[in-house]
PDB file of N, CA and C in Angstrom:
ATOM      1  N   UNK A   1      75.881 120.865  98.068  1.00  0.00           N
ATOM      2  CA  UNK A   1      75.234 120.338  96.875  1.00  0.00           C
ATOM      3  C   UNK A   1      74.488 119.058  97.243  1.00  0.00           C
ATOM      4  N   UNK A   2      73.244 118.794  97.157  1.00  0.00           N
ATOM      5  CA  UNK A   2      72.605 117.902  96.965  1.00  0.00           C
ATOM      6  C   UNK A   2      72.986 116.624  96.385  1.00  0.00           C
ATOM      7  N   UNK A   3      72.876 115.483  96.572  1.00  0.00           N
ATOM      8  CA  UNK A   3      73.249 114.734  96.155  1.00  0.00           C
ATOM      9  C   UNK A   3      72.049 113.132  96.701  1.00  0.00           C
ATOM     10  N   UNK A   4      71.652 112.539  95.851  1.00  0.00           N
ATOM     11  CA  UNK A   4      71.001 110.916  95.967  1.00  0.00           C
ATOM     12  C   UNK A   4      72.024 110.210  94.867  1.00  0.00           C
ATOM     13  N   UNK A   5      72.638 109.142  95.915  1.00  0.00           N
ATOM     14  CA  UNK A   5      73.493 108.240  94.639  1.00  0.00           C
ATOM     15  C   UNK A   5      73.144 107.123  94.739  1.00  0.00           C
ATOM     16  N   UNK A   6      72.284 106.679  94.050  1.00  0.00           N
ATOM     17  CA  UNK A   6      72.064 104.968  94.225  1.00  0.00           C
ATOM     18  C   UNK A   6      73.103 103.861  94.059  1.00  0.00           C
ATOM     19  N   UNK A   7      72.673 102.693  94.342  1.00  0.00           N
ATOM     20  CA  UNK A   7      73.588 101.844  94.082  1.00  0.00           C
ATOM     21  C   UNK A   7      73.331  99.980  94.194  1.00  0.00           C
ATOM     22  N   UNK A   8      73.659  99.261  93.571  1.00  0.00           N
ATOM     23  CA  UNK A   8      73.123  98.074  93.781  1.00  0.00           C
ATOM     24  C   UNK A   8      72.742  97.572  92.452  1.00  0.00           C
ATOM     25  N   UNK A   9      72.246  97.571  91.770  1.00  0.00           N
ATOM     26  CA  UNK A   9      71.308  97.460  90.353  1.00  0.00           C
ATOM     27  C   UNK A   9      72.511  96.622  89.523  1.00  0.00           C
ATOM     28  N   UNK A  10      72.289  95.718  88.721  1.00  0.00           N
ATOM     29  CA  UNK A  10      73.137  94.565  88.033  1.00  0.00           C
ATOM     30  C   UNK A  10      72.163  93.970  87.625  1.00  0.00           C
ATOM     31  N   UNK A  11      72.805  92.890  86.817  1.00  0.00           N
ATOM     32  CA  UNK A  11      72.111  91.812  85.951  1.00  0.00           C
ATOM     33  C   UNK A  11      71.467  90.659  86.739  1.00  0.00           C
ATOM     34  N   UNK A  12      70.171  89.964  87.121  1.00  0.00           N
ATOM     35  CA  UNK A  12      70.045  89.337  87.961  1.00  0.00           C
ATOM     36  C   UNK A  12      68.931  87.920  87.140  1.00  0.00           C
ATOM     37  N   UNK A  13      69.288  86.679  87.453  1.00  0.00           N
ATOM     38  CA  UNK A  13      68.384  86.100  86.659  1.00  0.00           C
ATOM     39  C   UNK A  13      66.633  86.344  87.441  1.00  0.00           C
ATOM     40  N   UNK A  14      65.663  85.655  86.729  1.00  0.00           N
ATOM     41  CA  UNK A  14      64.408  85.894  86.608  1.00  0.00           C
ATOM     42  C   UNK A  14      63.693  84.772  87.775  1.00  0.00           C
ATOM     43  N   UNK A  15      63.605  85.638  89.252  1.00  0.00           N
ATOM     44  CA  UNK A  15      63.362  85.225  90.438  1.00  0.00           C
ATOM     45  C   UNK A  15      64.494  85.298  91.391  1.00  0.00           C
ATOM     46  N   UNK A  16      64.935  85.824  90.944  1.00  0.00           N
ATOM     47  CA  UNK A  16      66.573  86.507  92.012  1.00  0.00           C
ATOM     48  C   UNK A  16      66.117  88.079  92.633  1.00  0.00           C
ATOM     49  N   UNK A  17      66.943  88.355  93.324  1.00  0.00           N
ATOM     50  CA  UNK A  17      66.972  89.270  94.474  1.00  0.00           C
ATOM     51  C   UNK A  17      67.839  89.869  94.340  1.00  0.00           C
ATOM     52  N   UNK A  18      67.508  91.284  94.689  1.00  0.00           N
ATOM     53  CA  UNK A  18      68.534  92.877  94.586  1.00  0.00           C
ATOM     54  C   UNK A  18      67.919  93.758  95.554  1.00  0.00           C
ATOM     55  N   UNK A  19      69.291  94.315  96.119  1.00  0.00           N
ATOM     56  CA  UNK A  19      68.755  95.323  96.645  1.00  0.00           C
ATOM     57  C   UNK A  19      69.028  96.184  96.488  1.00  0.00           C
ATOM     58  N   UNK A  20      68.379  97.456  96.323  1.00  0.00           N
ATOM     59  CA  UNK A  20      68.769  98.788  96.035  1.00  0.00           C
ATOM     60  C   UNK A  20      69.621  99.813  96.969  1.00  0.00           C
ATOM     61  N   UNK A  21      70.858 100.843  97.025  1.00  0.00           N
ATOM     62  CA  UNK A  21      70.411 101.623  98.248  1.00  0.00           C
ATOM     63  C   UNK A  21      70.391 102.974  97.501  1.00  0.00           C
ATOM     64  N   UNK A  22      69.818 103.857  98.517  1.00  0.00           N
ATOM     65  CA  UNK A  22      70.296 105.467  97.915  1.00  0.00           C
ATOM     66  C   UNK A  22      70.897 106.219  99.119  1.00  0.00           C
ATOM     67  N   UNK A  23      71.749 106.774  98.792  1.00  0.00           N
ATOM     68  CA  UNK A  23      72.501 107.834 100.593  1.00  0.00           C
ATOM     69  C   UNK A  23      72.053 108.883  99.757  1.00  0.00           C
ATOM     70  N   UNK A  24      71.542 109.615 100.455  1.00  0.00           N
ATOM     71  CA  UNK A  24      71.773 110.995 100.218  1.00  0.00           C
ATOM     72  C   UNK A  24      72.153 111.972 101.301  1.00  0.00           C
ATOM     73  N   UNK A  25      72.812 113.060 100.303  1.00  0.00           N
ATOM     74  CA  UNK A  25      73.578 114.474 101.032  1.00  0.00           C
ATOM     75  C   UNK A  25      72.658 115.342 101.512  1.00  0.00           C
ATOM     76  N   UNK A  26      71.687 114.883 102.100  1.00  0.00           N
ATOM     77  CA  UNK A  26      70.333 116.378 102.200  1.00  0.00           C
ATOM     78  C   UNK A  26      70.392 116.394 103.635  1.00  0.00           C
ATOM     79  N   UNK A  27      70.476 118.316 104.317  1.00  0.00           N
ATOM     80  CA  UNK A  27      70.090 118.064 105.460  1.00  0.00           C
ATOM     81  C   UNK A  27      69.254 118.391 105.862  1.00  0.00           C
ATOM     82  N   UNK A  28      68.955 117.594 106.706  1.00  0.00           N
ATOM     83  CA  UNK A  28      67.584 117.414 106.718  1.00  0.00           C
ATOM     84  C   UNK A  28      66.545 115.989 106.482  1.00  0.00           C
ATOM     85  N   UNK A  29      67.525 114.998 106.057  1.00  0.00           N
ATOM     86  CA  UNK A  29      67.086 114.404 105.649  1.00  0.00           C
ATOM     87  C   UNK A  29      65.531 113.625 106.250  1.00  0.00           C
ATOM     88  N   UNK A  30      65.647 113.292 107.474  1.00  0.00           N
ATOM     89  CA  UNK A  30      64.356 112.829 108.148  1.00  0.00           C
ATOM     90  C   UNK A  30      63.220 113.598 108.137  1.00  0.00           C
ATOM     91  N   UNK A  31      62.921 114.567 107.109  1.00  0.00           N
ATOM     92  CA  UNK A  31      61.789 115.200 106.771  1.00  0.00           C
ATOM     93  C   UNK A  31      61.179 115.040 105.528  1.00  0.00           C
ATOM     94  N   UNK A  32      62.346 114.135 104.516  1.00  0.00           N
ATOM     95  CA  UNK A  32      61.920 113.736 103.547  1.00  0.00           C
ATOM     96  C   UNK A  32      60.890 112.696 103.339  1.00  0.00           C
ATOM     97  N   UNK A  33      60.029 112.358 102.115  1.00  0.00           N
ATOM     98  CA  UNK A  33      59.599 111.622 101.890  1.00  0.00           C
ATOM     99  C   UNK A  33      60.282 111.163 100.613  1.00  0.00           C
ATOM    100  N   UNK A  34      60.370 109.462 100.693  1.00  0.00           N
ATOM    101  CA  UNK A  34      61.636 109.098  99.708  1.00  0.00           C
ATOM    102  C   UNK A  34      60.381 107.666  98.925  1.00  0.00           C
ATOM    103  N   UNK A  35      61.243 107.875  97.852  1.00  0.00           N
ATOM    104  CA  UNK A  35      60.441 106.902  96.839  1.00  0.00           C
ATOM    105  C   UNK A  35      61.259 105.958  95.621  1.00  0.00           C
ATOM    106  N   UNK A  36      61.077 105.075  95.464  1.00  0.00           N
ATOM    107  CA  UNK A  36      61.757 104.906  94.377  1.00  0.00           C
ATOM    108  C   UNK A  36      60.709 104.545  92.868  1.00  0.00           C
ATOM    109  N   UNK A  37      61.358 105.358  91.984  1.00  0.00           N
ATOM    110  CA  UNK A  37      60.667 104.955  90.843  1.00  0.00           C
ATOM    111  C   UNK A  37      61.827 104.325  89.432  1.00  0.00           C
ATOM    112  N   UNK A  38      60.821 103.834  88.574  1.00  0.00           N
ATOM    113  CA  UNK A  38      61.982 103.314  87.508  1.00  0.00           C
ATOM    114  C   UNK A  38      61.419 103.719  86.220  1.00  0.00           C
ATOM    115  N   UNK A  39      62.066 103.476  85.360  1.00  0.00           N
ATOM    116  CA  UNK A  39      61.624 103.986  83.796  1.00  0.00           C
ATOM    117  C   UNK A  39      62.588 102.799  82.967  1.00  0.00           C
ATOM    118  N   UNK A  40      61.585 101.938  82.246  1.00  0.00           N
ATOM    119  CA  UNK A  40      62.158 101.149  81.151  1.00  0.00           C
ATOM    120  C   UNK A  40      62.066 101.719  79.584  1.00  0.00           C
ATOM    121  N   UNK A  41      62.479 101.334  78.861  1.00  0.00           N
ATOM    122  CA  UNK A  41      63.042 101.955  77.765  1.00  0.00           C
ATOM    123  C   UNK A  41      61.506 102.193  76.668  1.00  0.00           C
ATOM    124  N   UNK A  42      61.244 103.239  76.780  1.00  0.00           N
ATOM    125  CA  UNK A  42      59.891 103.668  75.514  1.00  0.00           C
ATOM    126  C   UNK A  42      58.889 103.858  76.642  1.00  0.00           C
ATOM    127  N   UNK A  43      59.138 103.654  77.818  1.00  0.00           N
ATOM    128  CA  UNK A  43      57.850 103.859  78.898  1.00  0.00           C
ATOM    129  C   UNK A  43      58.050 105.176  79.665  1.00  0.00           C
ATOM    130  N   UNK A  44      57.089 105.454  80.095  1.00  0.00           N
ATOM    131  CA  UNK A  44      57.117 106.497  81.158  1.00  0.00           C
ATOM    132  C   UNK A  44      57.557 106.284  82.713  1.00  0.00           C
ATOM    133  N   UNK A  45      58.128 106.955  83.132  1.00  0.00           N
ATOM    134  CA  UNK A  45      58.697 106.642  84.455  1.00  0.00           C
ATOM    135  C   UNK A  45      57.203 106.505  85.389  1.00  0.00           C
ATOM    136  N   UNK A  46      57.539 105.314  86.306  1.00  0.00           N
ATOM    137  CA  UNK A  46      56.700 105.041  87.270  1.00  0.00           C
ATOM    138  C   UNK A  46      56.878 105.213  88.747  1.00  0.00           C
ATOM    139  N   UNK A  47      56.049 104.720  89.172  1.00  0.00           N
ATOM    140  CA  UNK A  47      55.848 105.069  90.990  1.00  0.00           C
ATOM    141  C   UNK A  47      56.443 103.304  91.025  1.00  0.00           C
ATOM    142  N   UNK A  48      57.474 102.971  91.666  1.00  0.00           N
ATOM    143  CA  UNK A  48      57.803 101.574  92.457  1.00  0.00           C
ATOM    144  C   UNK A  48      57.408 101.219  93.786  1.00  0.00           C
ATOM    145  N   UNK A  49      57.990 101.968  94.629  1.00  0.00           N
ATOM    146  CA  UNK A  49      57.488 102.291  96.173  1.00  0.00           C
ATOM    147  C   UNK A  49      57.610 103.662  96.805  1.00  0.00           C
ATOM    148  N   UNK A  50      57.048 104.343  97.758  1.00  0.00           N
ATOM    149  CA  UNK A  50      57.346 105.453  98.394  1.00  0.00           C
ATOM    150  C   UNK A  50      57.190 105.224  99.936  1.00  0.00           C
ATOM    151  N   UNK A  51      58.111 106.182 100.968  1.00  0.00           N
ATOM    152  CA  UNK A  51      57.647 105.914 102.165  1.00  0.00           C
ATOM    153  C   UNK A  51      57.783 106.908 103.140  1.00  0.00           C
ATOM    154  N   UNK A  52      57.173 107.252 103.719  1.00  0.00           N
ATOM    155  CA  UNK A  52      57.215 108.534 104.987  1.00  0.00           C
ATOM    156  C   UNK A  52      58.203 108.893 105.267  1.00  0.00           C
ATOM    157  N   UNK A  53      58.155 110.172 105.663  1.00  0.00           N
ATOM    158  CA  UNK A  53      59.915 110.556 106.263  1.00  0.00           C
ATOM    159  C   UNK A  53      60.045 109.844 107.431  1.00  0.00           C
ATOM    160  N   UNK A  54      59.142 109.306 108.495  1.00  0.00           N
ATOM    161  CA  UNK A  54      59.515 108.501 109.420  1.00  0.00           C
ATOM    162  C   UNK A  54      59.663 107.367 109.566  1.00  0.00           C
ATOM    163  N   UNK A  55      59.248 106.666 108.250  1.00  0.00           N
ATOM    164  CA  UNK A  55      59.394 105.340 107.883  1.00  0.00           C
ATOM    165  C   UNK A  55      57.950 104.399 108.304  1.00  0.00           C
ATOM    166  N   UNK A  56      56.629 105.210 108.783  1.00  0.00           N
ATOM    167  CA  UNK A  56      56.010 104.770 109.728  1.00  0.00           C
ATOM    168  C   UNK A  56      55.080 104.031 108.416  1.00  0.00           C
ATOM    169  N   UNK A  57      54.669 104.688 107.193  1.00  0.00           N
ATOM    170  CA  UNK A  57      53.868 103.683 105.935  1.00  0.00           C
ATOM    171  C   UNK A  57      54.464 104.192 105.003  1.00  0.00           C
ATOM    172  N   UNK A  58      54.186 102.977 103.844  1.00  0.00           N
ATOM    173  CA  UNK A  58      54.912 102.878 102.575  1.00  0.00           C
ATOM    174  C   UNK A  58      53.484 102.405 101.767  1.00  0.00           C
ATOM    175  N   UNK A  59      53.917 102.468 100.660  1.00  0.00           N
ATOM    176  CA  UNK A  59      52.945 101.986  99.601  1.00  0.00           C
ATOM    177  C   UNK A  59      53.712 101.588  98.425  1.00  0.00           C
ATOM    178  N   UNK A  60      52.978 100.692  97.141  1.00  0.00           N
ATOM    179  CA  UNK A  60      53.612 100.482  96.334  1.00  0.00           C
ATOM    180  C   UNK A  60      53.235 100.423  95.111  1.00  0.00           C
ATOM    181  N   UNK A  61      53.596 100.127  94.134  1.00  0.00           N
ATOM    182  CA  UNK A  61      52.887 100.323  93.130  1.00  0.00           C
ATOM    183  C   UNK A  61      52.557  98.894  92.598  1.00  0.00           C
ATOM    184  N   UNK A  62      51.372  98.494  91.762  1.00  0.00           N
ATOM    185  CA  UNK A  62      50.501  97.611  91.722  1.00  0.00           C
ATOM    186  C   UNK A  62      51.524  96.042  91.106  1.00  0.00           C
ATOM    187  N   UNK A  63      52.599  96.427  90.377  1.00  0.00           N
ATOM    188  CA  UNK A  63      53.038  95.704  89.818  1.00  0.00           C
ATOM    189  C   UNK A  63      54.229  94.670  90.611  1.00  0.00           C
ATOM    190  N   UNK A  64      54.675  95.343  91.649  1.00  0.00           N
ATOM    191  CA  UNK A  64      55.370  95.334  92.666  1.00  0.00           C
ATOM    192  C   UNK A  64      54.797  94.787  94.263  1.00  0.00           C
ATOM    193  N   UNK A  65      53.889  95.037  94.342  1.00  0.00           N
ATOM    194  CA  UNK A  65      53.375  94.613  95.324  1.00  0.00           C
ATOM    195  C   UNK A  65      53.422  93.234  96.244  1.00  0.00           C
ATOM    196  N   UNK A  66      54.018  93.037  97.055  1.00  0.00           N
ATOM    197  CA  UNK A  66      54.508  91.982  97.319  1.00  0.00           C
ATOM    198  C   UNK A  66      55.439  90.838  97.163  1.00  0.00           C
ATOM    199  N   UNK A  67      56.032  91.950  96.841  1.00  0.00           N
ATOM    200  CA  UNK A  67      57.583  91.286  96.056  1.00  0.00           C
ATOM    201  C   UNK A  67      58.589  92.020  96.403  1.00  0.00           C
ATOM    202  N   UNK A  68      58.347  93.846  96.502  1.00  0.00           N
ATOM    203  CA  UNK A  68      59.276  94.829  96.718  1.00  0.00           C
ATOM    204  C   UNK A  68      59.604  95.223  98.226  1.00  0.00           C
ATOM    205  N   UNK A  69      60.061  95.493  98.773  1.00  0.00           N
ATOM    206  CA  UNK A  69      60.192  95.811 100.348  1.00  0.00           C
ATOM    207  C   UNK A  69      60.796  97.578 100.481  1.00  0.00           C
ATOM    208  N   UNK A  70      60.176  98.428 100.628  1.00  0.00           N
ATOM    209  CA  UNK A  70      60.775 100.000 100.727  1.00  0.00           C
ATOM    210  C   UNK A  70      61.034 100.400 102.498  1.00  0.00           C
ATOM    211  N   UNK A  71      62.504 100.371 102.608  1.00  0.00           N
ATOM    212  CA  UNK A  71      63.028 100.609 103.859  1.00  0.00           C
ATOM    213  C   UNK A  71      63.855 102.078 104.234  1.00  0.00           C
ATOM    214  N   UNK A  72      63.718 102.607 104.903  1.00  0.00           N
ATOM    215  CA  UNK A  72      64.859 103.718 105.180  1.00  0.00           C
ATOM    216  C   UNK A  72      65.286 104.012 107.231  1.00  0.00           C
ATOM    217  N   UNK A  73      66.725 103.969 106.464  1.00  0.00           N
ATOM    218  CA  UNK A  73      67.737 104.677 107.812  1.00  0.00           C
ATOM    219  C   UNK A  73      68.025 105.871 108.042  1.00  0.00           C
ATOM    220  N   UNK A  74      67.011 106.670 108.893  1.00  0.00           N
ATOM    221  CA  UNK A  74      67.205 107.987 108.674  1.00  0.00           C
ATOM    222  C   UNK A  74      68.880 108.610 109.367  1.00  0.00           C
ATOM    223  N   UNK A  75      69.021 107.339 110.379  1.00  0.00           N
ATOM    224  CA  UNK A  75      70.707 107.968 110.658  1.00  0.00           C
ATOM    225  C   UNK A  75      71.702 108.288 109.790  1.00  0.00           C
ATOM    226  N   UNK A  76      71.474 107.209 108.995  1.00  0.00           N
ATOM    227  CA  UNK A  76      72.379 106.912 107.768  1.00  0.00           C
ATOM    228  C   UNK A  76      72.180 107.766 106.134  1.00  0.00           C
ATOM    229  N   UNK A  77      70.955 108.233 106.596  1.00  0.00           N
ATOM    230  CA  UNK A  77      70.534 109.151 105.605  1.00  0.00           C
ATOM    231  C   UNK A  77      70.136 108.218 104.176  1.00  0.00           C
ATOM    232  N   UNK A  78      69.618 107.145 104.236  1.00  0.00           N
ATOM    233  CA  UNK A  78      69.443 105.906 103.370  1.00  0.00           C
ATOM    234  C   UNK A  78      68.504 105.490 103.058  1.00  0.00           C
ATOM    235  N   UNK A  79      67.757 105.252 101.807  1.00  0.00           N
ATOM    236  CA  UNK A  79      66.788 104.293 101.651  1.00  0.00           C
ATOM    237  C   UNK A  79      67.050 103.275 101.132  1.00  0.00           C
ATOM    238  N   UNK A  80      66.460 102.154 100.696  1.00  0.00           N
ATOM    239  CA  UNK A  80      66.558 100.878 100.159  1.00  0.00           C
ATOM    240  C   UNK A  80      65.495 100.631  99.684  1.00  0.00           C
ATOM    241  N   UNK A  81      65.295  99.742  98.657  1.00  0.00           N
ATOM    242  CA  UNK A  81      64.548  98.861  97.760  1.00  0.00           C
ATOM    243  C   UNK A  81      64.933  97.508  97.626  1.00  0.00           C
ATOM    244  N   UNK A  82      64.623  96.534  98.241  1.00  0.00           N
ATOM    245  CA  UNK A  82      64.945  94.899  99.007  1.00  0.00           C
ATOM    246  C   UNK A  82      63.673  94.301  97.728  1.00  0.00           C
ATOM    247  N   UNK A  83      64.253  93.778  96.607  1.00  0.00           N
ATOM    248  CA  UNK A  83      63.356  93.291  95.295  1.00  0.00           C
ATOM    249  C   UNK A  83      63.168  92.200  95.204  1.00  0.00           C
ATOM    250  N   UNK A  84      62.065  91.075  95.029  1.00  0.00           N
ATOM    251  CA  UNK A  84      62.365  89.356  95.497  1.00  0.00           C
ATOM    252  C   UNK A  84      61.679  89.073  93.998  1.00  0.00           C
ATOM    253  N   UNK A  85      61.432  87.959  93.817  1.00  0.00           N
ATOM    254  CA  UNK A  85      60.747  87.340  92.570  1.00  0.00           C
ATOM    255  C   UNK A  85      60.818  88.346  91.593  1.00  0.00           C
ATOM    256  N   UNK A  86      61.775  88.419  91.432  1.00  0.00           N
ATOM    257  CA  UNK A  86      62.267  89.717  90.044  1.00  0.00           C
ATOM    258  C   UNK A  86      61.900  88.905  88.835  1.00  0.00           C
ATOM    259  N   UNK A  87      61.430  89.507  87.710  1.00  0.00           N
ATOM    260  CA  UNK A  87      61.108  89.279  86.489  1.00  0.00           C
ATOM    261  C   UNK A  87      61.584  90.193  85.302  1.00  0.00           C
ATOM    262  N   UNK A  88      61.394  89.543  84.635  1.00  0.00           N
ATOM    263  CA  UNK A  88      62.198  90.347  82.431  1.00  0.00           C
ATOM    264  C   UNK A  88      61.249  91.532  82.859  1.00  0.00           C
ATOM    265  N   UNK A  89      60.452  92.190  83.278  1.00  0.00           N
ATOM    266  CA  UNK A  89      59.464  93.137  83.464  1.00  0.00           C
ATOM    267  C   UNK A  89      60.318  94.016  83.954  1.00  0.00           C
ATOM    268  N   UNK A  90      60.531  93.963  85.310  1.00  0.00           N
ATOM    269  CA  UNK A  90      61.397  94.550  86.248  1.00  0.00           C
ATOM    270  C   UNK A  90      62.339  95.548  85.558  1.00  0.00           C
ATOM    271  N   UNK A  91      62.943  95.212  84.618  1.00  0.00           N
ATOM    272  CA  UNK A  91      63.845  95.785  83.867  1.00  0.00           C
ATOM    273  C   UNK A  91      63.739  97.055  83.847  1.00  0.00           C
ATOM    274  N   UNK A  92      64.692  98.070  84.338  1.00  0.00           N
ATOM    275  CA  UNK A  92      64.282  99.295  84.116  1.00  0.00           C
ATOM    276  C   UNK A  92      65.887 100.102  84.547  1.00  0.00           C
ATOM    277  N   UNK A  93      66.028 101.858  84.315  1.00  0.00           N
ATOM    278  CA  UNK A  93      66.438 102.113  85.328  1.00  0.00           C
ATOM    279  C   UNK A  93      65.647 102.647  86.357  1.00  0.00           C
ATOM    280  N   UNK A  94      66.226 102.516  87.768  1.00  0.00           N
ATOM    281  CA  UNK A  94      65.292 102.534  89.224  1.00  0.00           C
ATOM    282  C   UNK A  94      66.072 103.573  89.419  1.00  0.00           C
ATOM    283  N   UNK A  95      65.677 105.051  89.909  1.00  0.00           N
ATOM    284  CA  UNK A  95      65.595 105.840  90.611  1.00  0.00           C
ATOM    285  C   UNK A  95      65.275 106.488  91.768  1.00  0.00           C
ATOM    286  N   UNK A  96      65.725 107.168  92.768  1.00  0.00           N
ATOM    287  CA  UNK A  96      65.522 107.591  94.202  1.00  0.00           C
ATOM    288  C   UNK A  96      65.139 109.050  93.810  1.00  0.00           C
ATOM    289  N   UNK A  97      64.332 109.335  94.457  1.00  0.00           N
ATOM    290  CA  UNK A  97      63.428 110.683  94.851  1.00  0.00           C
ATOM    291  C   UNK A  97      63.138 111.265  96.503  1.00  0.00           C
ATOM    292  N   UNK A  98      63.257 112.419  96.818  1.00  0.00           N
ATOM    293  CA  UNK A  98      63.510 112.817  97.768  1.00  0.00           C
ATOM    294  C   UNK A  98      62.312 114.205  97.706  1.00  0.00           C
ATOM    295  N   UNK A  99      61.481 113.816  98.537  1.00  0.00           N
ATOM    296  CA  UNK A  99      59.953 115.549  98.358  1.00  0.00           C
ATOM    297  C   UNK A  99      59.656 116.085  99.955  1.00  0.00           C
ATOM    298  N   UNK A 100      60.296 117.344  99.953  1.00  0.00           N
ATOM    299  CA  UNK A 100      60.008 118.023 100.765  1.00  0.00           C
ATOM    300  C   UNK A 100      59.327 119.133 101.036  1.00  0.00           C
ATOM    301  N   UNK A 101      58.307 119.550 100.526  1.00  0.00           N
ATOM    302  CA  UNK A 101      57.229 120.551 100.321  1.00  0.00           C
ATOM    303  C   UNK A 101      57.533 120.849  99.261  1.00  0.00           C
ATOM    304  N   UNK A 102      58.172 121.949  98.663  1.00  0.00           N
ATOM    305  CA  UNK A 102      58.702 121.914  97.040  1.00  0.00           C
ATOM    306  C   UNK A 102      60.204 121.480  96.393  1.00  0.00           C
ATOM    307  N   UNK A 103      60.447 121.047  97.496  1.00  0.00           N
ATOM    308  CA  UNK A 103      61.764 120.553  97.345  1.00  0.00           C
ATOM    309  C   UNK A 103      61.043 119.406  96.603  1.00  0.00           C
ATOM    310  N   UNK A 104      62.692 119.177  95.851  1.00  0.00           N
ATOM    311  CA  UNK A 104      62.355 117.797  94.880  1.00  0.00           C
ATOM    312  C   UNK A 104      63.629 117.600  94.347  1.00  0.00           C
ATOM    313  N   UNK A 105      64.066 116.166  94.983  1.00  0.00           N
ATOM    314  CA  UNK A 105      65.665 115.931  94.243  1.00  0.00           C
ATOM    315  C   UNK A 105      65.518 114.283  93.899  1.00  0.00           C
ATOM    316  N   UNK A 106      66.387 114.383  92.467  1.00  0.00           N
ATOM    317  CA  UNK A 106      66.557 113.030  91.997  1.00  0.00           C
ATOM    318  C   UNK A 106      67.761 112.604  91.680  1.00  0.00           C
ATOM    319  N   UNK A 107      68.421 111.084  91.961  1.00  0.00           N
ATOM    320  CA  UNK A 107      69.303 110.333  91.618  1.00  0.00           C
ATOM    321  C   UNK A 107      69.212 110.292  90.551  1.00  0.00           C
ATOM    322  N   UNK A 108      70.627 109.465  90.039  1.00  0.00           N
ATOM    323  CA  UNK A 108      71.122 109.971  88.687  1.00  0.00           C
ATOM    324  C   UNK A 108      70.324 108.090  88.349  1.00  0.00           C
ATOM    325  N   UNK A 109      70.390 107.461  89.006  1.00  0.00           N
ATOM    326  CA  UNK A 109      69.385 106.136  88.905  1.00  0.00           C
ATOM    327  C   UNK A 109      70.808 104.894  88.545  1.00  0.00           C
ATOM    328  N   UNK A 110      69.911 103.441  88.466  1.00  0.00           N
ATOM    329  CA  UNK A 110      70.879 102.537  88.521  1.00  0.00           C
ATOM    330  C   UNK A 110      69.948 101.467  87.689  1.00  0.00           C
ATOM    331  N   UNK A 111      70.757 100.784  87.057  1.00  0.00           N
ATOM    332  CA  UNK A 111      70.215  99.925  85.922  1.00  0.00           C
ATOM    333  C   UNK A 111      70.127  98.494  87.106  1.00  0.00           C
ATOM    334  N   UNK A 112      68.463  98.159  86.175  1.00  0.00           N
ATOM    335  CA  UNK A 112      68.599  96.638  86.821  1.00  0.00           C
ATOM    336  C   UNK A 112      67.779  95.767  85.903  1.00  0.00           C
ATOM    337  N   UNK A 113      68.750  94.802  85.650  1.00  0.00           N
ATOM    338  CA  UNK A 113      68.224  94.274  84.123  1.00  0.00           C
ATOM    339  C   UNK A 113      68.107  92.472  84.791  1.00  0.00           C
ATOM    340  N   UNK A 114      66.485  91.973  84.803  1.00  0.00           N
ATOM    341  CA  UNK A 114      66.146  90.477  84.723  1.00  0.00           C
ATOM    342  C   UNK A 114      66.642  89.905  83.603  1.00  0.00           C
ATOM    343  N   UNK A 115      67.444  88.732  83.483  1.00  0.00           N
ATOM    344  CA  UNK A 115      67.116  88.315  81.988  1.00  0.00           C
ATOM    345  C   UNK A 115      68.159  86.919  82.651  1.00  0.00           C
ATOM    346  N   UNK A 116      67.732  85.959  81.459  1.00  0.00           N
ATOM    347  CA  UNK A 116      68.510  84.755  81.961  1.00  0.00           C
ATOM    348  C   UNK A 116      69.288  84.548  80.572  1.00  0.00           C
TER     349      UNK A 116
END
């Protein structure tokens, strides 16, 4: 059974730091391409960061940009989301995604709430 379980996500004040992780059960994993996205409450889920199955480029999404860091251990079967100058924005739950030609698996996601 498939499995992405995130973990990390808590209450953090506004310019504090979190980091995300996700393990997942896939084998195979170093063929994935892994991403994390989030969805705050009345919004549509977004693109946060995504990054190669080899880890070689990442991209991010506009709001995030230079603030977010998208890392993965393919030994460990792991990605991460390393979040800096966090803001009341930020607020969301953050989710892990896993795309392998039509494969497509998602974490059950992890709350991460800015607020002072």
């Amino acid at each position: 059974q498939v499995q992405l379980v995130e973990s990390g996500g808590g209450l953090v004040q506004p310019g504090g730091s979190l980091r995300l992780s996700c393990v997942a059960s896939l084998f195979g994993f170093s063929r994935y391409a892994m991403s994390w996205y989030r969805q705050a409450p009345g919004k549509e889920r977004e693109l946060v960061a995504a990054i190669s199955s080899d880890g070689g480029s990442a991209n991010y999404g506009d709001s995030v940009k230079g603030r977010f860091t998208i890392s993965r251990d393919n030994a460990k079967r792991t990605v991460y989301l390393q979040m800096r100058s966090l803001k009341p924005e930020d607020t969301a739950v953050y989710y892990c995604n896993a795309k392998f030609n039509s494969l497509d698996f998602w974490g059950q996601g992890t709350q991460v709430t800015v607020s002072s």
